[in-house]
PDB file of N, CA and C in Angstrom:
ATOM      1  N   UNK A   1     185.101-186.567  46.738  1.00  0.00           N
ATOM      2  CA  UNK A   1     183.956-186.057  46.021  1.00  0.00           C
ATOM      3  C   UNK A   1     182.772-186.027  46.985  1.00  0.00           C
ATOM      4  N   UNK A   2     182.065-184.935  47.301  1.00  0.00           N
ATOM      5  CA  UNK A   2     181.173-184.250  47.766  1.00  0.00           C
ATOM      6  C   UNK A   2     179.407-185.628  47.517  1.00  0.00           C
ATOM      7  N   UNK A   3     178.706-185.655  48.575  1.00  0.00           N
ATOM      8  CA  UNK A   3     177.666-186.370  47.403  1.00  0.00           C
ATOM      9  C   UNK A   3     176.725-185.080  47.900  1.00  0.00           C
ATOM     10  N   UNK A   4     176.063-185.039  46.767  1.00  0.00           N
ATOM     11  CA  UNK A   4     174.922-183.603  46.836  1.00  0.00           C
ATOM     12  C   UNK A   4     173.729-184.260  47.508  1.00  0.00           C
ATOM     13  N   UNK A   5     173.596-184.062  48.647  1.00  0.00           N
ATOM     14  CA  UNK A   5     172.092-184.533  49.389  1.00  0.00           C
ATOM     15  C   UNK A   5     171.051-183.474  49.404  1.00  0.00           C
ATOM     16  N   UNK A   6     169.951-184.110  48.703  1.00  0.00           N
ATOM     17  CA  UNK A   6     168.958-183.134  48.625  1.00  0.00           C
ATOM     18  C   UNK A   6     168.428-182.634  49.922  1.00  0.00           C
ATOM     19  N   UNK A   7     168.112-181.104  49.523  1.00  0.00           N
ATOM     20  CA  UNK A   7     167.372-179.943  50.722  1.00  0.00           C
ATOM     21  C   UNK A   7     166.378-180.745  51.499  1.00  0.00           C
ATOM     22  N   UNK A   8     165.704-181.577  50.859  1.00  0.00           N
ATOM     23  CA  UNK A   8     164.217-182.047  51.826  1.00  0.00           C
ATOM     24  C   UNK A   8     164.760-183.214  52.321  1.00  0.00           C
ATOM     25  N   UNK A   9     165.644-183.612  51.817  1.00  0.00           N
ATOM     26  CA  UNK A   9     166.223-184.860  53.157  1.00  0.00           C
ATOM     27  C   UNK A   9     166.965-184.219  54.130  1.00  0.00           C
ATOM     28  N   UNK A  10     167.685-182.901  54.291  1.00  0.00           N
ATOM     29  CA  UNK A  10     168.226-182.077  55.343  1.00  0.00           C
ATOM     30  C   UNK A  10     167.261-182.081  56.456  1.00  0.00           C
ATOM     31  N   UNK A  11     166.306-181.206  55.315  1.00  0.00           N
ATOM     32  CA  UNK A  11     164.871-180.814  56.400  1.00  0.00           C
ATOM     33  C   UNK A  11     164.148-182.255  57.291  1.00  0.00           C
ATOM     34  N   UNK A  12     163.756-183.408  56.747  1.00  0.00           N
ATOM     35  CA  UNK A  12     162.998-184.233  57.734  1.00  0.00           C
ATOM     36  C   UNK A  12     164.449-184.889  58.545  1.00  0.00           C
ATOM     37  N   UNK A  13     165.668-184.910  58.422  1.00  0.00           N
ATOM     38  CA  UNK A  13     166.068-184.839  59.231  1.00  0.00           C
ATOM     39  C   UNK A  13     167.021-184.114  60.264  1.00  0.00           C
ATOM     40  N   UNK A  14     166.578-182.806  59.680  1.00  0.00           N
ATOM     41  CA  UNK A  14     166.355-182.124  61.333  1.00  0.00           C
ATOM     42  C   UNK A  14     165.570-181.934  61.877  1.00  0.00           C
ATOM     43  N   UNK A  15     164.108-182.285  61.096  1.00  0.00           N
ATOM     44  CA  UNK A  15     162.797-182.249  61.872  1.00  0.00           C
ATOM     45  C   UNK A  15     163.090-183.509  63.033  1.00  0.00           C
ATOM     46  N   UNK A  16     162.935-184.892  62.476  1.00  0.00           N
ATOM     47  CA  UNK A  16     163.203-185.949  63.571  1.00  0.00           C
ATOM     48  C   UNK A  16     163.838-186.056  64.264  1.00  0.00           C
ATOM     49  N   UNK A  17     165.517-185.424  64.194  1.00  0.00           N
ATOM     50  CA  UNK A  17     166.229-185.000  64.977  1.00  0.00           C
ATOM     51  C   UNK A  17     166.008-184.282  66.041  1.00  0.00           C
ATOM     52  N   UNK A  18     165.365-183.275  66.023  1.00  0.00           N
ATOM     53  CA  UNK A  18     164.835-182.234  67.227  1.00  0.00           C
ATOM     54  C   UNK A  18     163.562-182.730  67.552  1.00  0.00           C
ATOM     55  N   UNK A  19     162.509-183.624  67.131  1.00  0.00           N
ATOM     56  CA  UNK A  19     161.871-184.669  67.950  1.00  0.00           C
ATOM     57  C   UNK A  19     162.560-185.253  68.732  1.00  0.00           C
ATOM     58  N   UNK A  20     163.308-185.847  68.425  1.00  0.00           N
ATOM     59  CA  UNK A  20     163.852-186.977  68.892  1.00  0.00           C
ATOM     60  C   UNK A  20     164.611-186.494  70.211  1.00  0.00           C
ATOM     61  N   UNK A  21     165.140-185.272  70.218  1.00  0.00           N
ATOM     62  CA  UNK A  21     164.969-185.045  71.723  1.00  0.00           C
ATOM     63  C   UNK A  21     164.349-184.098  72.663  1.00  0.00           C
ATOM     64  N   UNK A  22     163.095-183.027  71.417  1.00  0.00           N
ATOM     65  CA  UNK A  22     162.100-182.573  72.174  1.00  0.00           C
ATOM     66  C   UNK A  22     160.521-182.982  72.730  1.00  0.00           C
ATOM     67  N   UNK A  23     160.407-184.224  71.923  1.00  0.00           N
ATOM     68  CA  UNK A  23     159.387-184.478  72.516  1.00  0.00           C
ATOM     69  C   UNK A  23     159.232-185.755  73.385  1.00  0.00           C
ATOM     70  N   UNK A  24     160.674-186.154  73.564  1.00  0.00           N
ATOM     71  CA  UNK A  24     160.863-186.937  75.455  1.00  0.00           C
ATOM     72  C   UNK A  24     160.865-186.310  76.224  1.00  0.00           C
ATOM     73  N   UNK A  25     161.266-185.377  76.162  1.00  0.00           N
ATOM     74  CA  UNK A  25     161.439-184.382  77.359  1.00  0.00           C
ATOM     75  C   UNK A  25     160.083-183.847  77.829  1.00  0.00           C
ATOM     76  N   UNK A  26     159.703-182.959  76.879  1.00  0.00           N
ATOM     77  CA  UNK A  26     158.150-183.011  76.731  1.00  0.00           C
ATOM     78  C   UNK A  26     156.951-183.793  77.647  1.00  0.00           C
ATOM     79  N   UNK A  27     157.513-184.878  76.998  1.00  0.00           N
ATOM     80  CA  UNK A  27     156.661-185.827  77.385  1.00  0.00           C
ATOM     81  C   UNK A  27     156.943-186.072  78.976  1.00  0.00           C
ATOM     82  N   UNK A  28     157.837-186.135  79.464  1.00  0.00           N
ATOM     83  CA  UNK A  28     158.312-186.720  80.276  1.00  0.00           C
ATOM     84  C   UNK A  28     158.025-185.712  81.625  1.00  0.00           C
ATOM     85  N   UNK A  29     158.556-184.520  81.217  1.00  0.00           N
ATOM     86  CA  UNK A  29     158.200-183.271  82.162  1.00  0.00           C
ATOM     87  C   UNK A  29     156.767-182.986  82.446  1.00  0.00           C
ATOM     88  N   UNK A  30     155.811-183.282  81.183  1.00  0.00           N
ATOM     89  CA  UNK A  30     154.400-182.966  81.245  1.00  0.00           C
ATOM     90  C   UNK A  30     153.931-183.981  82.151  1.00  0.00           C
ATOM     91  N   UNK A  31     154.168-185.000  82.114  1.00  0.00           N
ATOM     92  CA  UNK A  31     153.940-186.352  82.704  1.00  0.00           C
ATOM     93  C   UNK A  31     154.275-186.622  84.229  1.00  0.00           C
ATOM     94  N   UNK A  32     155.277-185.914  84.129  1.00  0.00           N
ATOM     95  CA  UNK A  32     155.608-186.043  85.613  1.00  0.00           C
ATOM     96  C   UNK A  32     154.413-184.777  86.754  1.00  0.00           C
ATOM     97  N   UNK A  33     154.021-183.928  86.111  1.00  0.00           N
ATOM     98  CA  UNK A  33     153.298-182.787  87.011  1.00  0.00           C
ATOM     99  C   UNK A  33     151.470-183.543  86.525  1.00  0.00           C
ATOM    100  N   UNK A  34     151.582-184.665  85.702  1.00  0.00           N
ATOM    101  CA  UNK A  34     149.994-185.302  85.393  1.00  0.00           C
ATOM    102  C   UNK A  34     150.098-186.327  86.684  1.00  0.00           C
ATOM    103  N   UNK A  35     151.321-187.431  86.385  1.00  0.00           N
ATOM    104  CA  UNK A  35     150.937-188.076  88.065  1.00  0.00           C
ATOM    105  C   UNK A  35     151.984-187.814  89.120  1.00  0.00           C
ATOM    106  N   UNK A  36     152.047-186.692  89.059  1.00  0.00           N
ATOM    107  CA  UNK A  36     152.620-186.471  90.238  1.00  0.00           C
ATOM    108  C   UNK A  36     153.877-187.049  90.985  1.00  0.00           C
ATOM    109  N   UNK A  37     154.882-186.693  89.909  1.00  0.00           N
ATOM    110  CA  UNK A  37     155.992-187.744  89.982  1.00  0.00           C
ATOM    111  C   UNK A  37     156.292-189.106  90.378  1.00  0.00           C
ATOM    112  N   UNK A  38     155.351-189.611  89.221  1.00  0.00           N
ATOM    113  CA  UNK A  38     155.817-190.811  89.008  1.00  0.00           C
ATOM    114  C   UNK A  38     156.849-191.334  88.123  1.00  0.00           C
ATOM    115  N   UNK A  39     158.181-191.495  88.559  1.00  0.00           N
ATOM    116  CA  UNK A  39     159.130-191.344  87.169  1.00  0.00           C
ATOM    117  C   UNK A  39     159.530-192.395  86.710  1.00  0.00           C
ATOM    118  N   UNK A  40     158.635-193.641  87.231  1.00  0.00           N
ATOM    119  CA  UNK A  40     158.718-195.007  86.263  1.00  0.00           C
ATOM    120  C   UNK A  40     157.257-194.787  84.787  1.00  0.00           C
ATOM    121  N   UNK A  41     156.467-194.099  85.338  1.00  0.00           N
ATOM    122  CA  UNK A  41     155.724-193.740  84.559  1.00  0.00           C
ATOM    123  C   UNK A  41     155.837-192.508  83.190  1.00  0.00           C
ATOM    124  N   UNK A  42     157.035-191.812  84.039  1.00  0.00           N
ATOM    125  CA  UNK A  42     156.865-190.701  83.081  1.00  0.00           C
ATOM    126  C   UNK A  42     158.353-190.771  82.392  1.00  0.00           C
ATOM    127  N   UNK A  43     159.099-191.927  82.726  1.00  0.00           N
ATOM    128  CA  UNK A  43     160.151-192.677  82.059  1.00  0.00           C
ATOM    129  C   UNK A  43     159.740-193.673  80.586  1.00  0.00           C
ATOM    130  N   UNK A  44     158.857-194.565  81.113  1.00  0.00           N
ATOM    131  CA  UNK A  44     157.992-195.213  80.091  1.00  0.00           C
ATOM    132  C   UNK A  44     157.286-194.343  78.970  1.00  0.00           C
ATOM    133  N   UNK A  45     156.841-193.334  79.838  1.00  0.00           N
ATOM    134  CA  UNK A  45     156.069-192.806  78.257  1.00  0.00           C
ATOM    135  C   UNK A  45     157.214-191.724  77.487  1.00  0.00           C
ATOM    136  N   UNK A  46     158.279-191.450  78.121  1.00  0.00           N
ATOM    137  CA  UNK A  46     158.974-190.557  77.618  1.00  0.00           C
ATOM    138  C   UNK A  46     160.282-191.917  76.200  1.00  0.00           C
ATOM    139  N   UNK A  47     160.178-193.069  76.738  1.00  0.00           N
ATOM    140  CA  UNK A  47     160.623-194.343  75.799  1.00  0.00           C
ATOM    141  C   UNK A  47     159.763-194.578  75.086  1.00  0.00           C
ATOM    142  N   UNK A  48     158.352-194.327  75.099  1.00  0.00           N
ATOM    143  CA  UNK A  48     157.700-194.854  74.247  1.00  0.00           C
ATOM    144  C   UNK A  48     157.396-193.720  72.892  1.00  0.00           C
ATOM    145  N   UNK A  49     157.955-192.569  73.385  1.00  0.00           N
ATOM    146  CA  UNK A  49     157.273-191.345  72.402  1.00  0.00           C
ATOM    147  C   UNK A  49     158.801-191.271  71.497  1.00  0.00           C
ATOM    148  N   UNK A  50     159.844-191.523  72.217  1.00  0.00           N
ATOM    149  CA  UNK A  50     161.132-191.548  71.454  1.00  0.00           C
ATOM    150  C   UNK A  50     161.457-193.080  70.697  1.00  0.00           C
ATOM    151  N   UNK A  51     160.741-193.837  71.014  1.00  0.00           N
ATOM    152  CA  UNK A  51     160.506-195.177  70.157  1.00  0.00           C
ATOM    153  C   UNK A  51     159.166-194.665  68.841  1.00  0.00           C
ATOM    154  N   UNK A  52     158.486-194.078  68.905  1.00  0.00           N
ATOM    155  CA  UNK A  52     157.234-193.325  68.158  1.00  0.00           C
ATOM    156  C   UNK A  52     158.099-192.705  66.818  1.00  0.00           C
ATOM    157  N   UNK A  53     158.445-191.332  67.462  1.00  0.00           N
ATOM    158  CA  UNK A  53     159.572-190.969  67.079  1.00  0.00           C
ATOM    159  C   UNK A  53     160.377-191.406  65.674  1.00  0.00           C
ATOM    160  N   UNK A  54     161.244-192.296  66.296  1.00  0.00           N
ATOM    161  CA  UNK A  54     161.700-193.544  65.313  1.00  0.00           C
ATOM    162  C   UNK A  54     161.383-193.994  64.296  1.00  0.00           C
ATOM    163  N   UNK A  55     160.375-195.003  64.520  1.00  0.00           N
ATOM    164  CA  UNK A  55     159.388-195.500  63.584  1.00  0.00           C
ATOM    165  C   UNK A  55     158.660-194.215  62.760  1.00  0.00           C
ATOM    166  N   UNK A  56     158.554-193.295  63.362  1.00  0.00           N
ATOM    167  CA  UNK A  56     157.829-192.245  62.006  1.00  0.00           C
ATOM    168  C   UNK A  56     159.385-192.201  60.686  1.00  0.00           C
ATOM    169  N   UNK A  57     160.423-191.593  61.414  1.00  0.00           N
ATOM    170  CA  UNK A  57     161.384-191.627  60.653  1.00  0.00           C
ATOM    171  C   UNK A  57     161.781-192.599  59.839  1.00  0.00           C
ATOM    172  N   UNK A  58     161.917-193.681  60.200  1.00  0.00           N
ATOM    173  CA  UNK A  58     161.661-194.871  59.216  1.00  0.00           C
ATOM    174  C   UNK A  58     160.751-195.508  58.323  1.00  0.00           C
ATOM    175  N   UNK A  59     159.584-195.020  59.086  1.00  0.00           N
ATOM    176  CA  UNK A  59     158.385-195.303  57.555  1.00  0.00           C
ATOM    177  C   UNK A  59     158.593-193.734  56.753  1.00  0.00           C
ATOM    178  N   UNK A  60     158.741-192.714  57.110  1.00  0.00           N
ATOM    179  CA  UNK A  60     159.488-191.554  56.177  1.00  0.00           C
ATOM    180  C   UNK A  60     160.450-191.882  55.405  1.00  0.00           C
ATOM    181  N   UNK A  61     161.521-192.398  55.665  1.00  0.00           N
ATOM    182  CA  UNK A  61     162.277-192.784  55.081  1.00  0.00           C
ATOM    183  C   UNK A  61     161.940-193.654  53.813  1.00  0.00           C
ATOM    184  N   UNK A  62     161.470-194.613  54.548  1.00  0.00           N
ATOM    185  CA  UNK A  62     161.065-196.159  53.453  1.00  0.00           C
ATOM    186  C   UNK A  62     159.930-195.254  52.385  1.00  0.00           C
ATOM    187  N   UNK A  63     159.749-194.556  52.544  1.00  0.00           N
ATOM    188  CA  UNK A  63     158.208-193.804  51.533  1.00  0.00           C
ATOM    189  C   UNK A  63     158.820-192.883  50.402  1.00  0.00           C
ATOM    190  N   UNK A  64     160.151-192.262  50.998  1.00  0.00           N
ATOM    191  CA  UNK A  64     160.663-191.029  49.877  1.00  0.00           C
ATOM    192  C   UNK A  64     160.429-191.373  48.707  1.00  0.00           C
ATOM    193  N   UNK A  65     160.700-190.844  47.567  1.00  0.00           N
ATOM    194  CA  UNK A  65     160.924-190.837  46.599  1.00  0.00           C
ATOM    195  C   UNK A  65     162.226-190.935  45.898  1.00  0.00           C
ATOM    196  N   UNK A  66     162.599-191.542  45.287  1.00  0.00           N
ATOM    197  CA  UNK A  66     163.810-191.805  44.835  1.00  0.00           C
ATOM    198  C   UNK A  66     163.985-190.709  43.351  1.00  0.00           C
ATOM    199  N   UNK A  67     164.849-189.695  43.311  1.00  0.00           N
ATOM    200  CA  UNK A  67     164.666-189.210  41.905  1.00  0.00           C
ATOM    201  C   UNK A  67     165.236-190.164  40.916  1.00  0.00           C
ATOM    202  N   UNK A  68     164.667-190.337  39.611  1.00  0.00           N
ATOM    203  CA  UNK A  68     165.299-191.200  38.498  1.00  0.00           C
ATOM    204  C   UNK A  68     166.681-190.762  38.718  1.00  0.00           C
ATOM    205  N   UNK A  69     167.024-189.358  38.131  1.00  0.00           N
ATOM    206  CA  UNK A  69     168.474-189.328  37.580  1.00  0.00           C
ATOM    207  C   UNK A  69     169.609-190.009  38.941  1.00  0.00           C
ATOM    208  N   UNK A  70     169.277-190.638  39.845  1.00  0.00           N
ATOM    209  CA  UNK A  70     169.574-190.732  41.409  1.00  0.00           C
ATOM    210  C   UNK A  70     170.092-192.446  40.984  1.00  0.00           C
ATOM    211  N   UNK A  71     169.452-193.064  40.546  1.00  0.00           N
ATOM    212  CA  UNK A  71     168.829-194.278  40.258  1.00  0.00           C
ATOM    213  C   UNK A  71     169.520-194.616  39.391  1.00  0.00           C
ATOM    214  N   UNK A  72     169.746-193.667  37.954  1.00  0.00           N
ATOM    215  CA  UNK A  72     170.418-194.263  36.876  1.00  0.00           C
ATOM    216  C   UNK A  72     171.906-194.194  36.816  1.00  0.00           C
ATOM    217  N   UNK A  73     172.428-193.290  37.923  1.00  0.00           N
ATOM    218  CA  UNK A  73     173.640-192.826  38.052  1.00  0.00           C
ATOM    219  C   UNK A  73     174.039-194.055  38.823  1.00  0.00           C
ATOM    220  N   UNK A  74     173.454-194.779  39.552  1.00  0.00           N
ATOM    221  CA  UNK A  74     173.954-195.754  40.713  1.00  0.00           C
ATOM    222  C   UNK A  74     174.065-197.336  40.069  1.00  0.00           C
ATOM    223  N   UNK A  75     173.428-197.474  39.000  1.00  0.00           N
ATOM    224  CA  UNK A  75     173.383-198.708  37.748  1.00  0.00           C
ATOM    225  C   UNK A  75     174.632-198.242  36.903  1.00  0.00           C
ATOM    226  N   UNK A  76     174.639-197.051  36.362  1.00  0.00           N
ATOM    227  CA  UNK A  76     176.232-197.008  35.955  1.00  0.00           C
ATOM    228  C   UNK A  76     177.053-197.370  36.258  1.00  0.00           C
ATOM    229  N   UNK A  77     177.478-196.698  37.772  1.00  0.00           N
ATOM    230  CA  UNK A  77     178.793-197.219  38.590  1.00  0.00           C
ATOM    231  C   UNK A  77     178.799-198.260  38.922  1.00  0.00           C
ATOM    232  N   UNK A  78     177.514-199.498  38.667  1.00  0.00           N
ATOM    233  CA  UNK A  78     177.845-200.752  39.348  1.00  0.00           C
ATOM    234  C   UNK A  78     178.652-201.607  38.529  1.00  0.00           C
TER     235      UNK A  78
END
């Protein structure tokens, strides 16, 4: 049996998903032509924006909304 996952949980995660590996790169490439290849520097900030990243997805997560009928179906089956 199929579980029906709602459209807007698809969407934020393929939004974070394609963060998650466009804006290290990003970061990392931009960073490297700011100091001039430094790639302990532009390593660090490219970990720190994919650690960023993360944590958005998880306080997203922890915030959704739960639909009732979601809720009452899952107290049934217990």
């Amino acid at each position: 049996m199929a579980a029906e996952i709602p459209i807007s949980v698809i969407r934020k995660l393929t939004f974070f998903t394609a963060a998650m590996v466009i804006a290290p790169l990003l970061v990392f490439f931009i960073s490297q032509n700011l100091f001039h290849s430094s790639s302990i520097v532009s390593g660090g900030l490219a970990a720190l924006t994919a650690n960023i990243v993360l944590i958005g997805y998880v306080v997203v997560a922890f915030t959704e909304d739960i639909p009732k009928s979601d809720a009452a179906s899952d107290k049934k089956t217990d």
